[in-house]
N, C-alpha and C. Protein backbone atom coordinates (compact mmCIF):
# COMPACT_ATOMS: atom_id res chain seq x y z
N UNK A 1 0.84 -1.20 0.00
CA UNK A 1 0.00 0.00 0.00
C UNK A 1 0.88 1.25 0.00
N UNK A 2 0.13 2.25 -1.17
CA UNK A 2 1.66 3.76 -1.10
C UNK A 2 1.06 4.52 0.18
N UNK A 3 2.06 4.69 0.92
CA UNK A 3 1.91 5.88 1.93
C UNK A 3 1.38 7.34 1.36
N UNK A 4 0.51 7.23 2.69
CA UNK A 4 -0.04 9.12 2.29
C UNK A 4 0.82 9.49 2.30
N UNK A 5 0.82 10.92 1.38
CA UNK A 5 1.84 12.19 0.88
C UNK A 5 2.14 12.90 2.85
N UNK A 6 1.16 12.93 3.27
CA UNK A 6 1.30 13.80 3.86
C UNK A 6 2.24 13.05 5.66
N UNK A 7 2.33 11.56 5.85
CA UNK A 7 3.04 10.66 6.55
C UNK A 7 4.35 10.99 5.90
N UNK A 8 4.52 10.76 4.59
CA UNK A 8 6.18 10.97 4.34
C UNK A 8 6.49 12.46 4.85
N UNK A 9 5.74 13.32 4.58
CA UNK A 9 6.23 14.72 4.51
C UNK A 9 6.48 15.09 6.13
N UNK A 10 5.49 14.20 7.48
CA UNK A 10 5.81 14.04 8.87
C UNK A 10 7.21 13.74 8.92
N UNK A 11 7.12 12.66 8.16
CA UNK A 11 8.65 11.93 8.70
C UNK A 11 9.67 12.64 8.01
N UNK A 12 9.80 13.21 6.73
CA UNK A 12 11.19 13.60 6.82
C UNK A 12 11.21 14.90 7.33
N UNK A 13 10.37 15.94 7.54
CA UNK A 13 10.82 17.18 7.71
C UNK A 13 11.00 16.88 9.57
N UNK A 14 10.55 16.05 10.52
CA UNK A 14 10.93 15.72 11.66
C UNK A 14 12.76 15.18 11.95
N UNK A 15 12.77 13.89 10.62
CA UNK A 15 14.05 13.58 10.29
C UNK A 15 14.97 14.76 10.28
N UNK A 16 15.07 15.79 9.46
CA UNK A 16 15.70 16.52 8.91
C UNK A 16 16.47 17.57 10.28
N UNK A 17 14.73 17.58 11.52
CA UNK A 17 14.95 18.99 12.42
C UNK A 17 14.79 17.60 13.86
N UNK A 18 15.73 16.41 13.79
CA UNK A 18 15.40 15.77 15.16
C UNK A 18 16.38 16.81 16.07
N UNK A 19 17.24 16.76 15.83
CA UNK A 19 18.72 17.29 16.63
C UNK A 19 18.65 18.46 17.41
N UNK A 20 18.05 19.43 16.26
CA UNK A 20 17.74 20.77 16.95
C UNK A 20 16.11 20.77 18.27
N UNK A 21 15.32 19.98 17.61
CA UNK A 21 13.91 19.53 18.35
C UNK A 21 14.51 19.26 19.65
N UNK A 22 15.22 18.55 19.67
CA UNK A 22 15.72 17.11 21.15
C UNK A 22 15.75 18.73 22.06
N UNK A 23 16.87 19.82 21.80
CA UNK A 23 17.24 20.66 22.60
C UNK A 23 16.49 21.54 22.83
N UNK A 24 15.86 22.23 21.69
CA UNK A 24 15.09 23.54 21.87
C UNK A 24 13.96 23.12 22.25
N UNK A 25 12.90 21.81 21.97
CA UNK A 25 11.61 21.42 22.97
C UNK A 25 11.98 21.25 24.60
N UNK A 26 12.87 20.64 24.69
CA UNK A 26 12.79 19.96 25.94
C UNK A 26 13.56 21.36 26.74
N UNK A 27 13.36 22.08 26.35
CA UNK A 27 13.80 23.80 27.41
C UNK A 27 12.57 24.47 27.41
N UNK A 28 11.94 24.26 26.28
CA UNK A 28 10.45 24.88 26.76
C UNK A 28 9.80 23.94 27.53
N UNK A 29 9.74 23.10 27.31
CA UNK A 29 8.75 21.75 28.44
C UNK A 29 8.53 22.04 29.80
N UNK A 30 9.59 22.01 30.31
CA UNK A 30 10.34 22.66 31.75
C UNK A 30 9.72 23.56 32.44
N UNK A 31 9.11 25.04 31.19
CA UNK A 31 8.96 26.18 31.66
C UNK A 31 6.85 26.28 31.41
N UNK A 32 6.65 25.01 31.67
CA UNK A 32 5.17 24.95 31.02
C UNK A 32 4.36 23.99 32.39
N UNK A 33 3.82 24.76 33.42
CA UNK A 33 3.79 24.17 34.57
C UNK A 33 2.47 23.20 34.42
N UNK A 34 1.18 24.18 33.77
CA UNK A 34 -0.17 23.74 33.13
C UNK A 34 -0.06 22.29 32.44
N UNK A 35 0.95 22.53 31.89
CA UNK A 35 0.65 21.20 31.19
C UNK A 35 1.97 20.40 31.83
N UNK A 36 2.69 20.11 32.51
CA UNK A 36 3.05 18.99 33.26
C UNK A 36 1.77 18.64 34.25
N UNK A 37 1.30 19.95 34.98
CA UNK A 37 0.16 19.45 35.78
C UNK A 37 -1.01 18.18 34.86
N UNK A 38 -0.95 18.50 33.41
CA UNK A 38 -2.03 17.21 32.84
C UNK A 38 -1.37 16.19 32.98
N UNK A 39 -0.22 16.35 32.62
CA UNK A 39 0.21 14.94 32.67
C UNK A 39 0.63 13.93 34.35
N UNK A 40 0.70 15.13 35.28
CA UNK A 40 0.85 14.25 36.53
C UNK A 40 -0.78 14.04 36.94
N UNK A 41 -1.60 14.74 36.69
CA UNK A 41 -3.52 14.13 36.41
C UNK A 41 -3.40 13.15 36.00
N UNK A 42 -2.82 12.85 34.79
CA UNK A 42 -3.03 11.76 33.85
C UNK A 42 -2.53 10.21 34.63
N UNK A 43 -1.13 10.61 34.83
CA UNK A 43 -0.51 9.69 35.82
C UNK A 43 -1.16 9.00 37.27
N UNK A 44 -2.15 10.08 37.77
CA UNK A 44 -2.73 9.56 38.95
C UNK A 44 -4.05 8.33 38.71
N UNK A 45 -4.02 8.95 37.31
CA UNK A 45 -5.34 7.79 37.22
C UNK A 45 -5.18 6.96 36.22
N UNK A 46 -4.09 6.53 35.61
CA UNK A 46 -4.17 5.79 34.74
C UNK A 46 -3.18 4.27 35.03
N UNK A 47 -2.93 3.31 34.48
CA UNK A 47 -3.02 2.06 34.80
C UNK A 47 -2.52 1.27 33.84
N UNK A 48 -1.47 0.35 34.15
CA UNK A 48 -0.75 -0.83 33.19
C UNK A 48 0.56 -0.25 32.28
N UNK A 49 0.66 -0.93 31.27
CA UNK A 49 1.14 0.25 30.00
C UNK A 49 0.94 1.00 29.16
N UNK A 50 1.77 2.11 29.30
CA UNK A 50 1.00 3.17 28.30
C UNK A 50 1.89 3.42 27.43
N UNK A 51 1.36 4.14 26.38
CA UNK A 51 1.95 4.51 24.98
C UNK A 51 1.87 6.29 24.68
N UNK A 52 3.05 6.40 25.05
CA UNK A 52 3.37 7.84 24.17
C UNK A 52 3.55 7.91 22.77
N UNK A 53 1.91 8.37 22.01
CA UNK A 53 2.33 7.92 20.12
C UNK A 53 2.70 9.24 19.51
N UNK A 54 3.61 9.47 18.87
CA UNK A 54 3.82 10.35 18.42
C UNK A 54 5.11 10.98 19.31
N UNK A 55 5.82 10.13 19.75
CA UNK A 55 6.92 10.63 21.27
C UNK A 55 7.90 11.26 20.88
N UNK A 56 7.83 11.95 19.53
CA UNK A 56 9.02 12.20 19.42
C UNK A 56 10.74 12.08 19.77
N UNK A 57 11.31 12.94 20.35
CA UNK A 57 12.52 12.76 20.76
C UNK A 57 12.40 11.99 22.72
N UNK A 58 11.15 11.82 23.14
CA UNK A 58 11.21 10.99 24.22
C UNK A 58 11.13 11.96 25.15
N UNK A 59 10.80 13.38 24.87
CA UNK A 59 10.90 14.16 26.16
C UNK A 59 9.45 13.62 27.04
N UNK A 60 8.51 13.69 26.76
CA UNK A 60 7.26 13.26 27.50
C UNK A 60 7.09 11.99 27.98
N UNK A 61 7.80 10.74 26.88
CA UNK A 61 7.72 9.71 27.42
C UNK A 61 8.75 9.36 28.67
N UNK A 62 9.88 10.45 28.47
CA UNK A 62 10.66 9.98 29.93
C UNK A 62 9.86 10.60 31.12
N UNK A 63 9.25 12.26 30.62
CA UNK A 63 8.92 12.56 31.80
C UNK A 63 7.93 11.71 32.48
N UNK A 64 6.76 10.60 31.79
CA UNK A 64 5.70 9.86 32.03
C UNK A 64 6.67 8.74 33.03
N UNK A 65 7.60 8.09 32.42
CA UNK A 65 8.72 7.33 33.21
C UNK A 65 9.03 8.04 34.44
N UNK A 66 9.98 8.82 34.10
CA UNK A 66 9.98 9.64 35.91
C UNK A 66 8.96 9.70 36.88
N UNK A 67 7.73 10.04 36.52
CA UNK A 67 6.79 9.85 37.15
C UNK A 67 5.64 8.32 37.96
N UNK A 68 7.01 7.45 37.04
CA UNK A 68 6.60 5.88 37.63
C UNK A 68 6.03 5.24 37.04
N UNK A 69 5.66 5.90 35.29
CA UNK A 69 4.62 4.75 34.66
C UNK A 69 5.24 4.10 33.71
N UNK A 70 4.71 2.65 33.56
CA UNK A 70 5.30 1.93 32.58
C UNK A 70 5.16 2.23 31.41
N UNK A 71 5.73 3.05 30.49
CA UNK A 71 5.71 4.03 29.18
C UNK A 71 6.63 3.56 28.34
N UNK A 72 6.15 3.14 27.12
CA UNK A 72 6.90 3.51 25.82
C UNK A 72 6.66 4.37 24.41
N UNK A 73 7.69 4.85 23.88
CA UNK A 73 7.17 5.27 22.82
C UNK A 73 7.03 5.05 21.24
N UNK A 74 6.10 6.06 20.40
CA UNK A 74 6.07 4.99 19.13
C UNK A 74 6.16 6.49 18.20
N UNK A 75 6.91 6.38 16.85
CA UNK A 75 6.84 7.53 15.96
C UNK A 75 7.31 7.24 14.77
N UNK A 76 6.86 8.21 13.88
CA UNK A 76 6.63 8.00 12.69
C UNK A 76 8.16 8.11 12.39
N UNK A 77 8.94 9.03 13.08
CA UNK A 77 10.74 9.53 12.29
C UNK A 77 11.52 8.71 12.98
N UNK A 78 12.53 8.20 12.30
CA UNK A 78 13.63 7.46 12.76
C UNK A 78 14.65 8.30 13.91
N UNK A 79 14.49 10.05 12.71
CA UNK A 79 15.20 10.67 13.11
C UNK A 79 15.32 11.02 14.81
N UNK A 80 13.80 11.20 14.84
CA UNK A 80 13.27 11.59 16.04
C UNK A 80 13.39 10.32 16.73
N UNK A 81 13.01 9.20 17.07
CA UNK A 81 13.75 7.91 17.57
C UNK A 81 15.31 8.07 18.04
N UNK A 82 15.71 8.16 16.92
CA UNK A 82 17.47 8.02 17.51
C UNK A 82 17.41 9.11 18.99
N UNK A 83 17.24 10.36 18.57
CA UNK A 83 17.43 11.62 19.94
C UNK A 83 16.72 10.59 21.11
N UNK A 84 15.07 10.12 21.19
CA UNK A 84 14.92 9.56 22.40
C UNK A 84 15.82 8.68 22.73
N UNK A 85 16.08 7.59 21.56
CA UNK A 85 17.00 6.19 22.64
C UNK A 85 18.44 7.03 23.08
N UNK A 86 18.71 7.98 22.54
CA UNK A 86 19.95 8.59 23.01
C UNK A 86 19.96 9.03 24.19
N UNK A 87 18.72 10.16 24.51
CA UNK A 87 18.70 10.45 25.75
C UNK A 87 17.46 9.76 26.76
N UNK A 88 17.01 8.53 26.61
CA UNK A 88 16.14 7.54 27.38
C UNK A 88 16.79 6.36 27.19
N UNK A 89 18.05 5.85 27.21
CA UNK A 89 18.70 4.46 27.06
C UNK A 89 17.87 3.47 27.79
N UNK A 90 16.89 3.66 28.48
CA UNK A 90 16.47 2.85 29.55
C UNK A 90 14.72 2.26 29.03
N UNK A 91 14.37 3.49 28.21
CA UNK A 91 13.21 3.27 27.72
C UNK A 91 12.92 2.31 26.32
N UNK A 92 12.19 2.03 26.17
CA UNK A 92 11.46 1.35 24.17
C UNK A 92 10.68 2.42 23.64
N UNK A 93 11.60 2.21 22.41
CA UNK A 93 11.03 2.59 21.53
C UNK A 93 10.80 2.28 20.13
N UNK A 94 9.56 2.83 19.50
CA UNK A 94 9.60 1.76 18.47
C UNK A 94 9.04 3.05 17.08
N UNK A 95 8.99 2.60 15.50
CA UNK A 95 8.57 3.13 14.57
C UNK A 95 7.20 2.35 14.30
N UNK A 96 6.52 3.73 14.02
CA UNK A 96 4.74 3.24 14.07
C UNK A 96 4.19 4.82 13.62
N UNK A 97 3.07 4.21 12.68
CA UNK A 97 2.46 5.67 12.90
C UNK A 97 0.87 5.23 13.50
N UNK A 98 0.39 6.44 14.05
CA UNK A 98 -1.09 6.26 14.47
C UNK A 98 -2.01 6.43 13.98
N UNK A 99 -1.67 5.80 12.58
CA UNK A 99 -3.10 6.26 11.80
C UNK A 99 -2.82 4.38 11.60
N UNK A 100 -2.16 3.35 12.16
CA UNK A 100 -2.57 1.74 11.71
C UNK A 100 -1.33 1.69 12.84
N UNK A 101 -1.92 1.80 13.98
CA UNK A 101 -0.93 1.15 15.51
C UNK A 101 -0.47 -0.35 15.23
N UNK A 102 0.50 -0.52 15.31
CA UNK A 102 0.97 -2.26 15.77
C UNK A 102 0.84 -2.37 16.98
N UNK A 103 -0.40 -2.46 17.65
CA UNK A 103 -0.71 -2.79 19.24
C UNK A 103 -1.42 -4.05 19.10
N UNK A 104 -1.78 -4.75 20.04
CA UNK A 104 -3.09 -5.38 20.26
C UNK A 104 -4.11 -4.86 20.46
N UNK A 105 -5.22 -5.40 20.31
CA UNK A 105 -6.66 -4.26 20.63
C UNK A 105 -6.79 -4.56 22.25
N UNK A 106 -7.00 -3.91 23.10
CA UNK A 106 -7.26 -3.89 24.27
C UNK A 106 -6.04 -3.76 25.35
N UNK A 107 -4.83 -3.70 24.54
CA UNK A 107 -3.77 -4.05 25.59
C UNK A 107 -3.05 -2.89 26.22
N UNK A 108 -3.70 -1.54 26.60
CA UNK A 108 -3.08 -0.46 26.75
C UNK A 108 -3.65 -0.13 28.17
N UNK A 109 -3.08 0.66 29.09
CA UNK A 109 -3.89 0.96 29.94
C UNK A 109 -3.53 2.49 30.01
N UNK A 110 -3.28 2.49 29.29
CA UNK A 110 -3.23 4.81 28.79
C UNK A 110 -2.55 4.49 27.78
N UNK A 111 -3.02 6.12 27.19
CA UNK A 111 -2.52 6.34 25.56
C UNK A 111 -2.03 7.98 25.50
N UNK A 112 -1.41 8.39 25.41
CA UNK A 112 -0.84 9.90 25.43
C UNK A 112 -0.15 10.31 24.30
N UNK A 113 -1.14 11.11 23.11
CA UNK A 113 -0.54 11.84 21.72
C UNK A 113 -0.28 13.21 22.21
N UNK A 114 1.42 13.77 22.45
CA UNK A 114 0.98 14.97 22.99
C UNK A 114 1.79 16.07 21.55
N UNK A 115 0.57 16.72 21.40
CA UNK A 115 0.88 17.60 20.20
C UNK A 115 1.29 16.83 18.88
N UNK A 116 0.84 15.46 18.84
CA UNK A 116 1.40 14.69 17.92
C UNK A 116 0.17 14.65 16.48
N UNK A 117 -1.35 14.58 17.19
CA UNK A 117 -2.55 15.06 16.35
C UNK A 117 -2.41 16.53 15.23
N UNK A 118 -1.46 17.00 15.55
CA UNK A 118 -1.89 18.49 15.07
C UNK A 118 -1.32 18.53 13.51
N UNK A 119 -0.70 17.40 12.97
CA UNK A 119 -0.10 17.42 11.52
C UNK A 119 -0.68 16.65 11.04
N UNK A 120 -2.02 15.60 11.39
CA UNK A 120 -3.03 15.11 10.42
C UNK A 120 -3.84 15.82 9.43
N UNK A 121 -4.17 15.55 8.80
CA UNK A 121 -5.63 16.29 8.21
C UNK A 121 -6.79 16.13 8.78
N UNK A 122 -7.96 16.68 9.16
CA UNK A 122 -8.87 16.53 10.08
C UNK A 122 -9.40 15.81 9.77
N UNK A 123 -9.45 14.93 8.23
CA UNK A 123 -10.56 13.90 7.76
C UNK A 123 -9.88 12.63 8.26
N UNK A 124 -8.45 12.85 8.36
CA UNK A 124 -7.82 12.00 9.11
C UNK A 124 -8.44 11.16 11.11
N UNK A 125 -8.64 11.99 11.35
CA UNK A 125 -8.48 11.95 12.91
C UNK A 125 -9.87 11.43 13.29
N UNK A 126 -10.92 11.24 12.90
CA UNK A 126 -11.87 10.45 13.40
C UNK A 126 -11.29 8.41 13.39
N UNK A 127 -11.01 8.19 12.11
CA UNK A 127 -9.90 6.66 11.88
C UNK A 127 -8.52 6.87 13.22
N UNK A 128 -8.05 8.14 13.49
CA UNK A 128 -6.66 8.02 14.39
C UNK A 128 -7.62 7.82 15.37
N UNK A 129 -8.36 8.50 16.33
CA UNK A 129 -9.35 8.24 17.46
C UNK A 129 -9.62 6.85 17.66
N UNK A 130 -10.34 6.23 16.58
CA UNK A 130 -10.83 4.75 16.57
C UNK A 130 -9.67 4.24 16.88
N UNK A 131 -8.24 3.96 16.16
CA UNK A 131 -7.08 3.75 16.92
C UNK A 131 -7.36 3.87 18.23
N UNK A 132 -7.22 4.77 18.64
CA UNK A 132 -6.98 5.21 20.37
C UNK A 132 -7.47 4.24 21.04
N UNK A 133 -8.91 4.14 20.50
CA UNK A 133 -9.95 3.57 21.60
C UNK A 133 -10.05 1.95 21.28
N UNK A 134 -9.45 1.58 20.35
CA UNK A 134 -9.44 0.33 19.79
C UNK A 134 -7.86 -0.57 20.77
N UNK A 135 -6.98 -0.15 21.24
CA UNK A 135 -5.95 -0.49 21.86
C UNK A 135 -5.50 0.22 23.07
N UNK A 136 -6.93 0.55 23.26
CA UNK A 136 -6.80 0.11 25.09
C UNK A 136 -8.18 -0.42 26.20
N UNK A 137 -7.36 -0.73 26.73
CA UNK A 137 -8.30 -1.56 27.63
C UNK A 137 -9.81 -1.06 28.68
N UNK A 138 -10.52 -1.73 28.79
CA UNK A 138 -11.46 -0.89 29.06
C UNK A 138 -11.49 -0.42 30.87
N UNK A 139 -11.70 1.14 30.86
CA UNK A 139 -11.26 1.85 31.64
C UNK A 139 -9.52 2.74 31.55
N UNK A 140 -9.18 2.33 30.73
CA UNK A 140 -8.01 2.88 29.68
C UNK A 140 -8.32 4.49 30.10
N UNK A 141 -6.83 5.19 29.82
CA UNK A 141 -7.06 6.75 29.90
C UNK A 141 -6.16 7.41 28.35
N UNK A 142 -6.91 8.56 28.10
CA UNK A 142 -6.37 8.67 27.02
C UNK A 142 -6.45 10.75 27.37
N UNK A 143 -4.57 11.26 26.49
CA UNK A 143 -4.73 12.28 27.62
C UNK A 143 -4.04 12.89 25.76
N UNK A 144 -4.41 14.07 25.14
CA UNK A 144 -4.34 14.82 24.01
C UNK A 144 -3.65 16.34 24.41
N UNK A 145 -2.75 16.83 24.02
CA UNK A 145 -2.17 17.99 23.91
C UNK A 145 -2.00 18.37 22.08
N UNK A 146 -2.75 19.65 21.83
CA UNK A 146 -2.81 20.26 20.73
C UNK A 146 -2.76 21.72 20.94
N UNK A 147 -3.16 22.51 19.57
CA UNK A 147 -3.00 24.22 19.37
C UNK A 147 -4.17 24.25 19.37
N UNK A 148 -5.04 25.39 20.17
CA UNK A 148 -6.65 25.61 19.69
C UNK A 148 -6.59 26.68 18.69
N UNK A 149 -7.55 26.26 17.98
CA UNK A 149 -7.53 27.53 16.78
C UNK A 149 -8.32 27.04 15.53
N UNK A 150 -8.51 27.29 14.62
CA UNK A 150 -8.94 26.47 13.60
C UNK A 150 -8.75 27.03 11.83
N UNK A 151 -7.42 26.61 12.17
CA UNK A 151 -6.84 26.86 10.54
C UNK A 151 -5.87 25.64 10.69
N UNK A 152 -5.47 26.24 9.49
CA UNK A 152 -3.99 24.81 8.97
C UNK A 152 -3.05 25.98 8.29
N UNK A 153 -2.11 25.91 8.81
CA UNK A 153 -0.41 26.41 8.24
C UNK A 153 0.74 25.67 8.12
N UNK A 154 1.02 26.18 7.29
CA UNK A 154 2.55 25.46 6.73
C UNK A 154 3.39 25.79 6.79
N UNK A 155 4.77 25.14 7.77
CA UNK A 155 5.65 25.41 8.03
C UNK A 155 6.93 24.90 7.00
N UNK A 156 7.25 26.27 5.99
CA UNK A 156 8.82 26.01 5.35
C UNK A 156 10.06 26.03 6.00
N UNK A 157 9.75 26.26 7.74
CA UNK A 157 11.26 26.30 8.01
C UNK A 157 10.70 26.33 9.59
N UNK A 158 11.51 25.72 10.34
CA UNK A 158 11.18 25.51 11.51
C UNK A 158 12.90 24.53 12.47
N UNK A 159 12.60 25.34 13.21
CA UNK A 159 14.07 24.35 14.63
C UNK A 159 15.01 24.56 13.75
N UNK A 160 15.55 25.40 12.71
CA UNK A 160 16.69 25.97 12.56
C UNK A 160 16.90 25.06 11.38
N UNK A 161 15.70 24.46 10.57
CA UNK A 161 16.02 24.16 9.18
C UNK A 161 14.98 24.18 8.03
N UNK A 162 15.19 24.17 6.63
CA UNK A 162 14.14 23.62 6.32
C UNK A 162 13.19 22.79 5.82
N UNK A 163 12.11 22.53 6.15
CA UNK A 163 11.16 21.68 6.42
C UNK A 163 9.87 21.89 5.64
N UNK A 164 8.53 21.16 5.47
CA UNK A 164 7.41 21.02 4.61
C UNK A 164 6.42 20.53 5.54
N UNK A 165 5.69 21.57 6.53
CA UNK A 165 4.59 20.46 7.44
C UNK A 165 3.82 21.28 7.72
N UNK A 166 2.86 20.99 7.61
CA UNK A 166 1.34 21.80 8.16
C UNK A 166 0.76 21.27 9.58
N UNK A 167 0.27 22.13 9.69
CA UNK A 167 0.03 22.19 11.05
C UNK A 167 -1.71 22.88 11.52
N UNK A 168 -2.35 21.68 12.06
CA UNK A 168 -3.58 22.17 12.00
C UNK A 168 -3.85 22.59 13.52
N UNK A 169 -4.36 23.75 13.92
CA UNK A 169 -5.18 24.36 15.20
C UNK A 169 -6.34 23.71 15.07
N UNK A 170 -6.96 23.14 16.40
CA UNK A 170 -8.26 22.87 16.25
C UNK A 170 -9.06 23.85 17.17
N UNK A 171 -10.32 23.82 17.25
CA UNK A 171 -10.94 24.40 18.38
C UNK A 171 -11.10 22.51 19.56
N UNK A 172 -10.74 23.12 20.87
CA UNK A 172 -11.07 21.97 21.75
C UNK A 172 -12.18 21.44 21.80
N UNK A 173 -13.89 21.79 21.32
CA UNK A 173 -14.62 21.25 21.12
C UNK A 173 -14.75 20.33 20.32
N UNK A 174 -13.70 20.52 19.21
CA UNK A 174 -13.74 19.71 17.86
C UNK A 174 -13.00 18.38 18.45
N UNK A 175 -12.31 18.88 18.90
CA UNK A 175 -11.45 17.80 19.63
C UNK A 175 -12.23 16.94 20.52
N UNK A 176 -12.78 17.55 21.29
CA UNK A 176 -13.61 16.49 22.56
C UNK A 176 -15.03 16.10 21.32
N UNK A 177 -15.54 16.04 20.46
CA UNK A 177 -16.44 16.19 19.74
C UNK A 177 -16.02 14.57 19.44
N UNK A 178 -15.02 14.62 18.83
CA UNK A 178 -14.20 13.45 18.20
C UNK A 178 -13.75 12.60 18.48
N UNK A 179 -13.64 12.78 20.31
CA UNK A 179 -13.23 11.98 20.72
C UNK A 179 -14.70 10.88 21.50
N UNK A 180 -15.81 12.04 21.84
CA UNK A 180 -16.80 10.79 22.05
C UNK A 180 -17.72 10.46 20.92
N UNK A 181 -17.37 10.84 19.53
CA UNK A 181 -17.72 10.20 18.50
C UNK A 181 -17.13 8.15 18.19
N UNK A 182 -15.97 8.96 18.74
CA UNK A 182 -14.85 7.22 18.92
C UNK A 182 -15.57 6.56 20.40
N UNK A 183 -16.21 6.80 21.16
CA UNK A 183 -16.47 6.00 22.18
C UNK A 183 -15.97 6.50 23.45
N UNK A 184 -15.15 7.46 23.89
CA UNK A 184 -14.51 8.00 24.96
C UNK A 184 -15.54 8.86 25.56
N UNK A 185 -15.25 8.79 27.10
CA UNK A 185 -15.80 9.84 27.89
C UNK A 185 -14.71 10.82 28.69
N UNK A 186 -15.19 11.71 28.55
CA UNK A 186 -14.42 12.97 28.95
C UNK A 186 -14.12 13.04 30.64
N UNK A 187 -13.01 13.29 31.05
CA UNK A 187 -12.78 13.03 32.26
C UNK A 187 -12.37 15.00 32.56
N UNK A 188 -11.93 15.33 31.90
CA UNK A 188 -11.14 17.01 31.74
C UNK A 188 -10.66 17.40 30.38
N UNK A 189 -10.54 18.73 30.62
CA UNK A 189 -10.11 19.84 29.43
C UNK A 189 -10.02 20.88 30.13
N UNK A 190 -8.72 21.30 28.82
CA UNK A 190 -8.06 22.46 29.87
C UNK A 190 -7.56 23.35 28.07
N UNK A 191 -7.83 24.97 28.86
CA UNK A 191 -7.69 25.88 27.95
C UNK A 191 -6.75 26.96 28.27
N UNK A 192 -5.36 26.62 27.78
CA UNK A 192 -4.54 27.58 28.32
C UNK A 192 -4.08 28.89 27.25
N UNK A 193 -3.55 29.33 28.27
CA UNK A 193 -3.68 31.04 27.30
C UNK A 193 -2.16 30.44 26.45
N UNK A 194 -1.57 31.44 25.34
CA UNK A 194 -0.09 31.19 24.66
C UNK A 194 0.88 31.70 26.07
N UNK A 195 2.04 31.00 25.77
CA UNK A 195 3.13 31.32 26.58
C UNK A 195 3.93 32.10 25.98
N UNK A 196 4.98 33.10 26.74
CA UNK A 196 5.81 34.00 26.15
C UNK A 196 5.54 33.44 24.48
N UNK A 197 6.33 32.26 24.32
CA UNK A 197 6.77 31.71 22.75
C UNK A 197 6.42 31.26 21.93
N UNK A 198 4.78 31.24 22.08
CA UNK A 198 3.57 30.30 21.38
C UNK A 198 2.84 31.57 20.82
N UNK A 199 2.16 31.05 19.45
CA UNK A 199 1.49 32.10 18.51
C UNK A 199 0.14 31.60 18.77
N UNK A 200 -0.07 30.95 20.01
CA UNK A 200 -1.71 30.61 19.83
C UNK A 200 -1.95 29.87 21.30
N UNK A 201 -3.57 29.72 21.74
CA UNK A 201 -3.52 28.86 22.46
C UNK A 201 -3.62 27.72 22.48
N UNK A 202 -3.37 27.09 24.11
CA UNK A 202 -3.21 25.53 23.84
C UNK A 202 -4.23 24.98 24.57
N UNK A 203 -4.70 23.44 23.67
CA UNK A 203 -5.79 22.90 24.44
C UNK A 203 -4.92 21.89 25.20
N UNK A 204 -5.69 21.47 26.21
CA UNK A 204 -5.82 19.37 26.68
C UNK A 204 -6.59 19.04 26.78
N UNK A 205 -6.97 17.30 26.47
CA UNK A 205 -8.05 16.56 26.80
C UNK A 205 -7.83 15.36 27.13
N UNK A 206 -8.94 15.43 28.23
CA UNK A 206 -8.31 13.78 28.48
C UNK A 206 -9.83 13.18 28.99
N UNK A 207 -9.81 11.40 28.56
CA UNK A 207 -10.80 11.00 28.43
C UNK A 207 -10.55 9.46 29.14
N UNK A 208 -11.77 8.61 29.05
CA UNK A 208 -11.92 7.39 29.42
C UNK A 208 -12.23 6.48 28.43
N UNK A 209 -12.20 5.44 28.01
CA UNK A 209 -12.70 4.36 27.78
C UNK A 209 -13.42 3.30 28.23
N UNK A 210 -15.12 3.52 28.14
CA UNK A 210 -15.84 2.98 29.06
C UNK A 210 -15.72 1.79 29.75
């Protein structure tokens, strides 16, 4: 089967900017208190193994690790792979994209895409959702970090190279909309204002699996 145009165009322009990503994300992460607070929420209630999809360079999936949970991660760039096993030697990781998971159906007990949704196409993401809710277990937690907004832009140059990726804002309704279209119930959402370095605001959501 040929890969969508728009999966290759994830993976290499990520490939291209892993190196610079690994350093310049994981200094903003740090300085973003709101959203570590989702993810230590997320941590209090969630259960078994979980999957950081879309983990890029491993900053979230270690921080999910630090925090005591059994976490691995899964992504579309090699590039972005190498930076996590470099700086998570301790963690798994694997190549996958989330639009056709290599999981089992039911075998997850959390699922965490953080900011990893926002380079689909929106006709995309009702099939990525069904994913979600299809490989994990029931009572499963599933916890979303995106841009609220509702356009799509394209980034020719980004982390100090250049690159070909669009980037869609959603509004958070659209988001929670979609997600109990897939079967999830809403546990929280959170609407934070932009930080010094952000051109927009940011949503979270996080949900259940009945």
């Amino acid at each position: 089967m040929t890969e969508p145009a728009y999966l290759a165009e994830i993976r290499n322009s990520y490939d291209i900017a892993a190196a610079n990503y690994a350093t310049l994300v994981g200094e903003v992460f740090e300085r973003l208190p709101f959203d570590r607070a989702m993810l230590a929420a997320f941590s209090e209630r969630v259960h078994g193994k979980i999957a950081d999809i879309g983990c890029g360079t491993g900053i979230v999936t270690g921080h999910l690790a630090g925090l005591g949970l059994d976490v691995f991660g899964i992504d579309l760039s090699p590039g972005m792979l190498e930076q996590a096993r470099r700086s998570h030697p301790g963690l798994r990781f694997e190549t996958g994209s989330m639009t056709a998971l290599d999981v089992p159906d039911g075998s997850l007990g959390g699922v965490v895409a953080w900011y990893s949704i926002i380079h689909l196409p929106p006709e995309q993401l009702p099939g990525v959702f069904a994913e979600f809710f299809r490989v994990l277990e029931p009572g499963g937690q599933l916890l979303l970090a995106f841009k609220v907004g509702d356009e799509r832009r394209h980034l020719s140059h980004g982390y100090g190279h250049d690159i070909s990726l669009d980037v869609y804002w959603m509004p958070l309704e659209r988001v929670a909309s979609l997600a109990e279209e897939a079967g999830f119930v809403e546990v929280a959402r959170l609407h934070r204002a932009a930080d010094t370095n952000e051109k927009q605001p940011q949503g979270f959501y996080m949900a259940r699996k009945p």
